[in-house]
C-alpha atoms as a PDB file:
ATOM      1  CA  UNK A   1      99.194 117.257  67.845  1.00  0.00           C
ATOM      2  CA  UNK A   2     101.371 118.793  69.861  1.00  0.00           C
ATOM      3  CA  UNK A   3     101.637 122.972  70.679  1.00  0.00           C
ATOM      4  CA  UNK A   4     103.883 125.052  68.502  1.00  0.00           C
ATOM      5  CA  UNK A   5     103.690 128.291  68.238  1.00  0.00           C
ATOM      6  CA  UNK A   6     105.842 128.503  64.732  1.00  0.00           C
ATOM      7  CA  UNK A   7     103.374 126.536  62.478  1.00  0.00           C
ATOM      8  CA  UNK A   8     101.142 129.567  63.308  1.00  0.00           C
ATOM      9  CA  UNK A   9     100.965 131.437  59.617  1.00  0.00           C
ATOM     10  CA  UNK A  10     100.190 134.995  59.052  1.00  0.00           C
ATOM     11  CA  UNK A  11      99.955 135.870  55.426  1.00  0.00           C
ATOM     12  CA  UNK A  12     102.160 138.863  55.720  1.00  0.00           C
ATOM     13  CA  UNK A  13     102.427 139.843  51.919  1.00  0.00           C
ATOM     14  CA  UNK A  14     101.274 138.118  48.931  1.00  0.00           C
ATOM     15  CA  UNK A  15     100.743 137.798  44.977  1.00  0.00           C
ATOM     16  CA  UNK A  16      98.209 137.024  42.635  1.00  0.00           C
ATOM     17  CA  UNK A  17      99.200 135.588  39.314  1.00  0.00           C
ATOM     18  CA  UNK A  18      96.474 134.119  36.225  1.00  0.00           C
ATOM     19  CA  UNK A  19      97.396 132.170  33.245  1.00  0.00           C
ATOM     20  CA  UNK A  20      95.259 129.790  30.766  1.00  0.00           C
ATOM     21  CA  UNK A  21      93.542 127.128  32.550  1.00  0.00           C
ATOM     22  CA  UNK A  22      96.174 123.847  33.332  1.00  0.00           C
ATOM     23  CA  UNK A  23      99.058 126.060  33.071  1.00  0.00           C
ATOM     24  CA  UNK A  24     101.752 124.078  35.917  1.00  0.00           C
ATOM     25  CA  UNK A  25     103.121 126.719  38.432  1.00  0.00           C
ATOM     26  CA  UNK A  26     106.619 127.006  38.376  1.00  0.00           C
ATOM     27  CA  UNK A  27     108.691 123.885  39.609  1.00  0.00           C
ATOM     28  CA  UNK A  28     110.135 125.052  43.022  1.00  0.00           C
ATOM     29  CA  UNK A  29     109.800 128.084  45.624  1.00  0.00           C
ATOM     30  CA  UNK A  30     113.188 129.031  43.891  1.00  0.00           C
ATOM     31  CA  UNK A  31     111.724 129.743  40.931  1.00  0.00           C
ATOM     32  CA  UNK A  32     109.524 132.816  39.575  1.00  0.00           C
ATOM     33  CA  UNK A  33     105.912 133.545  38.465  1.00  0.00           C
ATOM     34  CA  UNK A  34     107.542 133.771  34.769  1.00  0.00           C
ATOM     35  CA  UNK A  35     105.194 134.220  31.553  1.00  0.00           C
ATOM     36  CA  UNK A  36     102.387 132.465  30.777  1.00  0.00           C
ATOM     37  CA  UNK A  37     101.771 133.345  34.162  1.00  0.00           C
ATOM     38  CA  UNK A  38     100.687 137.423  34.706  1.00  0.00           C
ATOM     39  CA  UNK A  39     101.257 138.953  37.779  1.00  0.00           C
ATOM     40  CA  UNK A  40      97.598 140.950  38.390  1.00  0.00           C
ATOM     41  CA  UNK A  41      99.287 143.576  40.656  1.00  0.00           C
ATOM     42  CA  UNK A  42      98.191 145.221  43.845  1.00  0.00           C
ATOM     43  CA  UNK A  43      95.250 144.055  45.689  1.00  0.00           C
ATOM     44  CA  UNK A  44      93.319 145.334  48.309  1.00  0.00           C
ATOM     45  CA  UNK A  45      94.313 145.359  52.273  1.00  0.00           C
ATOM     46  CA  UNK A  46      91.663 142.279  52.377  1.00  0.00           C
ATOM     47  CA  UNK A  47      93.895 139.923  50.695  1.00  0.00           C
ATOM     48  CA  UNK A  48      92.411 136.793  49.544  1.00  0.00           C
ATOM     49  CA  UNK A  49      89.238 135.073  51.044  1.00  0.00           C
ATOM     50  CA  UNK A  50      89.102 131.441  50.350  1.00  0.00           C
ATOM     51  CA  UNK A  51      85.844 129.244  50.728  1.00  0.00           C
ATOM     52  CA  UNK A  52      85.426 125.874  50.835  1.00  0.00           C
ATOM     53  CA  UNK A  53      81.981 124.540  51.181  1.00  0.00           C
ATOM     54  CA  UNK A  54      80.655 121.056  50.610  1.00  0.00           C
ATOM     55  CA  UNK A  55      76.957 119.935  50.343  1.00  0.00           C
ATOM     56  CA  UNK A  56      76.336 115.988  51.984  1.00  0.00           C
ATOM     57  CA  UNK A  57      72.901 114.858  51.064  1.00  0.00           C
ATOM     58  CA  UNK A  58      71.678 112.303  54.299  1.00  0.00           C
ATOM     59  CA  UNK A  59      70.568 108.702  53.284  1.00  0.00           C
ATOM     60  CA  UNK A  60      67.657 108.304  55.608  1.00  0.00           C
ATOM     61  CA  UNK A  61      65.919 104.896  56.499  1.00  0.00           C
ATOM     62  CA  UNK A  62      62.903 103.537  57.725  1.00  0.00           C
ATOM     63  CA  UNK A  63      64.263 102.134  60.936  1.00  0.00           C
ATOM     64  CA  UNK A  64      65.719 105.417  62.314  1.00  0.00           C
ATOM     65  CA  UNK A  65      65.408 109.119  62.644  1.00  0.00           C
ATOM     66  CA  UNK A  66      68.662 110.071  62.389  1.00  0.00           C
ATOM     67  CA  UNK A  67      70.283 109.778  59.070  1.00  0.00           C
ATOM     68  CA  UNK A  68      72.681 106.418  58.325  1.00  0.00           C
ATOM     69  CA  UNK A  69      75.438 107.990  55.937  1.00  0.00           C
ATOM     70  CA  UNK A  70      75.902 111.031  54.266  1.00  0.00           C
ATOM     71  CA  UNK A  71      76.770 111.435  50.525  1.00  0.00           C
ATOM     72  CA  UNK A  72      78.575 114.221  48.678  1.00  0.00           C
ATOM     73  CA  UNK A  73      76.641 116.140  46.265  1.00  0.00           C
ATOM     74  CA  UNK A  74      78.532 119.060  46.125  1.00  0.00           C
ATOM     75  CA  UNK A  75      81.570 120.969  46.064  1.00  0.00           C
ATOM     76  CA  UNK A  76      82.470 124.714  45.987  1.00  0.00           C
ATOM     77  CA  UNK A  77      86.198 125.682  45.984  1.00  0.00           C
ATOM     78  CA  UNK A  78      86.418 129.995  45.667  1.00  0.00           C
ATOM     79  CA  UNK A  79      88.293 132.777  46.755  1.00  0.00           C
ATOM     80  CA  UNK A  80      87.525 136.301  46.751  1.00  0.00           C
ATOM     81  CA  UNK A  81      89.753 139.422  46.022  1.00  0.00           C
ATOM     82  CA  UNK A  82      89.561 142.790  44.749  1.00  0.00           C
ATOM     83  CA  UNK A  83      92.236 144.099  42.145  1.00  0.00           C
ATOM     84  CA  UNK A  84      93.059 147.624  42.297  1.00  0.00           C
ATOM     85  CA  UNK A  85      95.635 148.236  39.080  1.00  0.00           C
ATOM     86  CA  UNK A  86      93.626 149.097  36.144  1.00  0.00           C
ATOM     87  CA  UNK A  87      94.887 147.413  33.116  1.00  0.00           C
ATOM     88  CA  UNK A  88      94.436 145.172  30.072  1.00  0.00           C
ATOM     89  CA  UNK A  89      95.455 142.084  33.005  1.00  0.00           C
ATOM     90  CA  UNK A  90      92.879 142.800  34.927  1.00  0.00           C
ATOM     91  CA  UNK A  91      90.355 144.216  33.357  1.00  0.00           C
ATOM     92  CA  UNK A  92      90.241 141.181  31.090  1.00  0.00           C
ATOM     93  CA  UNK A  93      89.848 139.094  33.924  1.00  0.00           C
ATOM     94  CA  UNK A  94      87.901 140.699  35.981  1.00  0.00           C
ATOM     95  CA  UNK A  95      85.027 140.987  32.471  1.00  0.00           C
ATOM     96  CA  UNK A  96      86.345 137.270  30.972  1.00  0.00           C
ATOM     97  CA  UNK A  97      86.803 139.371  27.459  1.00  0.00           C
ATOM     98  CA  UNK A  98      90.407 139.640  25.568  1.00  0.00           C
ATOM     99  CA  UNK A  99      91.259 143.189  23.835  1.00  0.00           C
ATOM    100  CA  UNK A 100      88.928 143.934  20.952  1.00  0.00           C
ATOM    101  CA  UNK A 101      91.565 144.667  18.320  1.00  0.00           C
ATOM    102  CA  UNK A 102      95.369 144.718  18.009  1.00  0.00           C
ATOM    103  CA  UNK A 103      96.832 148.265  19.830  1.00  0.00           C
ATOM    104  CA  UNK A 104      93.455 148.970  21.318  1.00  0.00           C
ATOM    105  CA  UNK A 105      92.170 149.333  24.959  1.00  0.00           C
ATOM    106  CA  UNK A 106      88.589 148.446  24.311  1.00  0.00           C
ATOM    107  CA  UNK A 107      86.720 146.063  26.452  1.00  0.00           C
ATOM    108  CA  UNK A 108      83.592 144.990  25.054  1.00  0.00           C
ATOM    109  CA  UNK A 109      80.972 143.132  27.299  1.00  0.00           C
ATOM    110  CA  UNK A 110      78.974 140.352  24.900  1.00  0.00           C
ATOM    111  CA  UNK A 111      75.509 139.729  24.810  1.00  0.00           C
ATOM    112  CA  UNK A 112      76.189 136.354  24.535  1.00  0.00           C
ATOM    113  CA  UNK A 113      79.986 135.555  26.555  1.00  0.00           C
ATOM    114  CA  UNK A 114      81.989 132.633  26.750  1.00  0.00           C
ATOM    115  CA  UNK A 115      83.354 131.598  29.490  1.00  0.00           C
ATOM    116  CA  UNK A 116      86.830 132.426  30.731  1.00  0.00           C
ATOM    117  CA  UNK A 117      88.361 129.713  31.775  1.00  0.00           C
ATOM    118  CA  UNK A 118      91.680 130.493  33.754  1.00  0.00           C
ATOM    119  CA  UNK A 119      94.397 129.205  35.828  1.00  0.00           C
ATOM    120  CA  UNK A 120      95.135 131.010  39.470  1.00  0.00           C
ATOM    121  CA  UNK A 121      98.271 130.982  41.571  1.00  0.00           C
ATOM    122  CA  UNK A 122      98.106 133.060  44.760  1.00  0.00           C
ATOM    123  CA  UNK A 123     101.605 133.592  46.872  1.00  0.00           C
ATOM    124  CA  UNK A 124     102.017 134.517  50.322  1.00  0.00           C
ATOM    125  CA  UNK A 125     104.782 134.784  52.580  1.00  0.00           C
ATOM    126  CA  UNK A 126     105.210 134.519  57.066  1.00  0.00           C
ATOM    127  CA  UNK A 127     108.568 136.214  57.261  1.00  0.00           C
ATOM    128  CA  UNK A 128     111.894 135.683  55.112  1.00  0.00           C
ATOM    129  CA  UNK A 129     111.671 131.665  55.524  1.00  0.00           C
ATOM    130  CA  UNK A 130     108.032 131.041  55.240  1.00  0.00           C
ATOM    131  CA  UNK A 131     106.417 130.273  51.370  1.00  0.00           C
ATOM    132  CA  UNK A 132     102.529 129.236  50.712  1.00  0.00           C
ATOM    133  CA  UNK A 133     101.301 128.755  47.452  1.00  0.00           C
ATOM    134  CA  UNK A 134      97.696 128.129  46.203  1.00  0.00           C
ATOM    135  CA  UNK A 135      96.897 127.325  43.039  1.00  0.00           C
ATOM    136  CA  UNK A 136      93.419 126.454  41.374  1.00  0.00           C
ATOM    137  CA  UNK A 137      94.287 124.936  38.009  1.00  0.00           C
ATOM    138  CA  UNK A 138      91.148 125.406  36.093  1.00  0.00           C
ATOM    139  CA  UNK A 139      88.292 127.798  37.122  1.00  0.00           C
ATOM    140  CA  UNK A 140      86.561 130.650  36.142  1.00  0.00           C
ATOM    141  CA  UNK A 141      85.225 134.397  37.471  1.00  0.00           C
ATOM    142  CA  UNK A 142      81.758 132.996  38.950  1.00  0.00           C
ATOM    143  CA  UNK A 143      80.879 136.757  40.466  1.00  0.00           C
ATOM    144  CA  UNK A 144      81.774 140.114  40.253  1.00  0.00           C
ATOM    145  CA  UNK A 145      81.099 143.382  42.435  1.00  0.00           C
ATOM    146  CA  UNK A 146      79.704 146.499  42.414  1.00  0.00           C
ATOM    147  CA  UNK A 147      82.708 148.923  41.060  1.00  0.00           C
ATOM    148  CA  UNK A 148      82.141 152.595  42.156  1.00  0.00           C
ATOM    149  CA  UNK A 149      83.201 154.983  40.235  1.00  0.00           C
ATOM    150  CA  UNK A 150      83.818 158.300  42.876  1.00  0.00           C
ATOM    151  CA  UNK A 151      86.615 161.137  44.042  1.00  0.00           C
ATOM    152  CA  UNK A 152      87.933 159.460  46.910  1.00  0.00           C
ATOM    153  CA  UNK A 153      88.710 155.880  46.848  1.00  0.00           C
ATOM    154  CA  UNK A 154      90.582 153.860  44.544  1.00  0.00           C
ATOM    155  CA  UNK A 155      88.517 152.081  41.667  1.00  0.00           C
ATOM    156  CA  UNK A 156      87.933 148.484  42.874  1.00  0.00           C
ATOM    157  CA  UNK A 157      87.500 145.511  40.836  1.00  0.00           C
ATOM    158  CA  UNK A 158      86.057 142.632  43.113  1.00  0.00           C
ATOM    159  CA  UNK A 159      85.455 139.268  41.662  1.00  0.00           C
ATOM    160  CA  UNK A 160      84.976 135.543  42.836  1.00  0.00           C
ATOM    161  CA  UNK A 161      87.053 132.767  41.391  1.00  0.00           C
ATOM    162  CA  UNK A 162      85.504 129.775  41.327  1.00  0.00           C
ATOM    163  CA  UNK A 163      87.255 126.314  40.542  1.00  0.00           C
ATOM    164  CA  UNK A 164      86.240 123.643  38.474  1.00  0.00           C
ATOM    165  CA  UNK A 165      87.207 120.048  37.900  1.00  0.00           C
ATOM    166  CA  UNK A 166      90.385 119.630  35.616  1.00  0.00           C
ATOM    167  CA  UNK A 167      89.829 117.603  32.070  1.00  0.00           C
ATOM    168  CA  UNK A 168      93.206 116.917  31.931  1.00  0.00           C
ATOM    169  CA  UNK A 169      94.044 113.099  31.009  1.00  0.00           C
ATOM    170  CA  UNK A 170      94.528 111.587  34.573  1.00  0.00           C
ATOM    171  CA  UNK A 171      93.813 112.858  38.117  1.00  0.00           C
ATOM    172  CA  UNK A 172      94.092 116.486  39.263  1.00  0.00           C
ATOM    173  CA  UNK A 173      92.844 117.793  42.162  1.00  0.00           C
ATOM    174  CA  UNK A 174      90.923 121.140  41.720  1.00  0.00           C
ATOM    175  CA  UNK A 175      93.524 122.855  43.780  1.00  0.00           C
ATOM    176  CA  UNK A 176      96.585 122.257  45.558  1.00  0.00           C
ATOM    177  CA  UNK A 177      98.334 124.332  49.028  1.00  0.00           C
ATOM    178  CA  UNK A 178     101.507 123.817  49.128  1.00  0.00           C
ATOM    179  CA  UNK A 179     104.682 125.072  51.738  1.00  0.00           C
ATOM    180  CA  UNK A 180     108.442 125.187  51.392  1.00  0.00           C
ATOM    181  CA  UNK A 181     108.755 124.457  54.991  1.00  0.00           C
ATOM    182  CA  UNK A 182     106.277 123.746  57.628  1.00  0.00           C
ATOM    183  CA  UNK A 183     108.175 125.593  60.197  1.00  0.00           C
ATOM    184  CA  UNK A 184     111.486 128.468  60.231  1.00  0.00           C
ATOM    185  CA  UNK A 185     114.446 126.473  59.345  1.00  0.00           C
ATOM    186  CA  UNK A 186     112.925 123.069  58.568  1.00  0.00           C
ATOM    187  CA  UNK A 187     112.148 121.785  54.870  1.00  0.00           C
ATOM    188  CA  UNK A 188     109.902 119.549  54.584  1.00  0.00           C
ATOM    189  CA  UNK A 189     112.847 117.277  52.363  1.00  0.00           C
ATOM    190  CA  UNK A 190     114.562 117.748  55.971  1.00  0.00           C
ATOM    191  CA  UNK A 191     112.146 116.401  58.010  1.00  0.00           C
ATOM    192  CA  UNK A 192     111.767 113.400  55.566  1.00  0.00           C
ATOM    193  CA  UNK A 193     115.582 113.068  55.403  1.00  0.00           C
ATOM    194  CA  UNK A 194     115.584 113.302  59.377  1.00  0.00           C
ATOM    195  CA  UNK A 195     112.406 110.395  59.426  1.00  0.00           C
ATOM    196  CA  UNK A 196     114.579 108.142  57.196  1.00  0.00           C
ATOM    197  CA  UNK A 197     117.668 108.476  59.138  1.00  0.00           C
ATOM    198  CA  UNK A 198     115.458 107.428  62.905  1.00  0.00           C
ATOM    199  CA  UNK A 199     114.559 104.651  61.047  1.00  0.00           C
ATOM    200  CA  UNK A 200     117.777 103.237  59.722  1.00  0.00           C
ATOM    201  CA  UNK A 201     119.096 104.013  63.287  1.00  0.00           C
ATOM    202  CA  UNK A 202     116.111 101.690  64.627  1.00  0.00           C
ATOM    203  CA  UNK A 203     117.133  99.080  62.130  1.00  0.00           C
ATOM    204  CA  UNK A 204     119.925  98.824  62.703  1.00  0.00           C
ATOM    205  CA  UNK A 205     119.762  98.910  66.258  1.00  0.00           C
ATOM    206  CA  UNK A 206     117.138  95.796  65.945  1.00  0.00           C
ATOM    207  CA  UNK A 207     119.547  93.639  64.172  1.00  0.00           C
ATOM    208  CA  UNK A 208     122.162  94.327  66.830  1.00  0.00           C
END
């Protein structure tokens, strides 16, 4: 892999958006975070944290000490974030409850919940040119954090999104990164384009 210094991303400002689980983001980085999709507002400076970690169980043997192959057991794809707009969004998300009542503002935490299953899209962008999206199709709020209620700082509601595997009819990952361009000024449809183009040169070159 060769250096270059403009595949280097900073996530300079971003959005977080939630629908019902298996909700399909929008088609193209042209288009907008449109309803079913909710926008969940301000976060804090932290941005999002994302986790991946995977547990590989060893197959050991009787013939060595070290182990001879290693087999998944586990996977756990999260991200972390704290909301700070206080609303019927997010604070339905954030406690996995709808509103208790047409025209009311109630949030009632059950004895006995259900889960929430959800859908998240998170959006950043590196500049004017530069689009990242991240989008877990079907998960749910595994963790939340202690919310302080004081005089000085901003009312924080910190959770942890954890995916889960899709039921969908056919294969879905449990989330998917994608990128309008992997570098300022180059699509990745370019790049392809340019790749096709080499090749026909080549070919043609060949059969001269």
């Amino acid at each position: 892999m060769p250096l270059n210094a403009s595949e280097i991303r900073v996530a300079g400002t971003g959005r977080v958006y939630v629908a019902a689980a298996h909700t399909a983001p929008p088609a193209d980085f042209t288009k907008t975070w449109d309803s079913p999709w909710l926008d969940l507002g301000y976060t804090t400076a932290d941005g999002v944290k994302f986790t991946k970690k995977d547990k590989l169980d060893p197959v050991d043997s009787w013939q060595t000490v070290a182990a001879i192959r290693y087999v998944y057991s586990d996977r756990d794809l999260s991200v972390k974030l704290s909301l700070l707009q206080i609303n019927p969004d997010s604070l339905a998300f954030f406690f996995g409850t709808p509103l208790t009542g047409a025209g009311t503002l109630n949030f009632e935490i059950a004895a006995a919940p259900r889960v929430d299953e959800r859908a998240l899209g998170i959006e950043f962008r590196d500049g004017p040119d530069i689009t990242h999206r991240f989008v877990i199709h079907r998960g749910v709020v595994t963790d939340t954090d202690e919310t302080s209620f004081t005089r000085t700082t901003a009312i924080k509601l910190g959770l942890t999104f954890t995916a889960m595997t899709p039921i969908r009819a056919g294969f879905e990952p449990l989330a998917v990164w994608s990128m309008n361009r992997t570098a300022p000024g180059t699509t990745a449809s370019v790049a392809a384009s340019a790749d096709e183009s080499d090749s026909d040169r080549a070919d043609t070159a060949s059969e001269a």
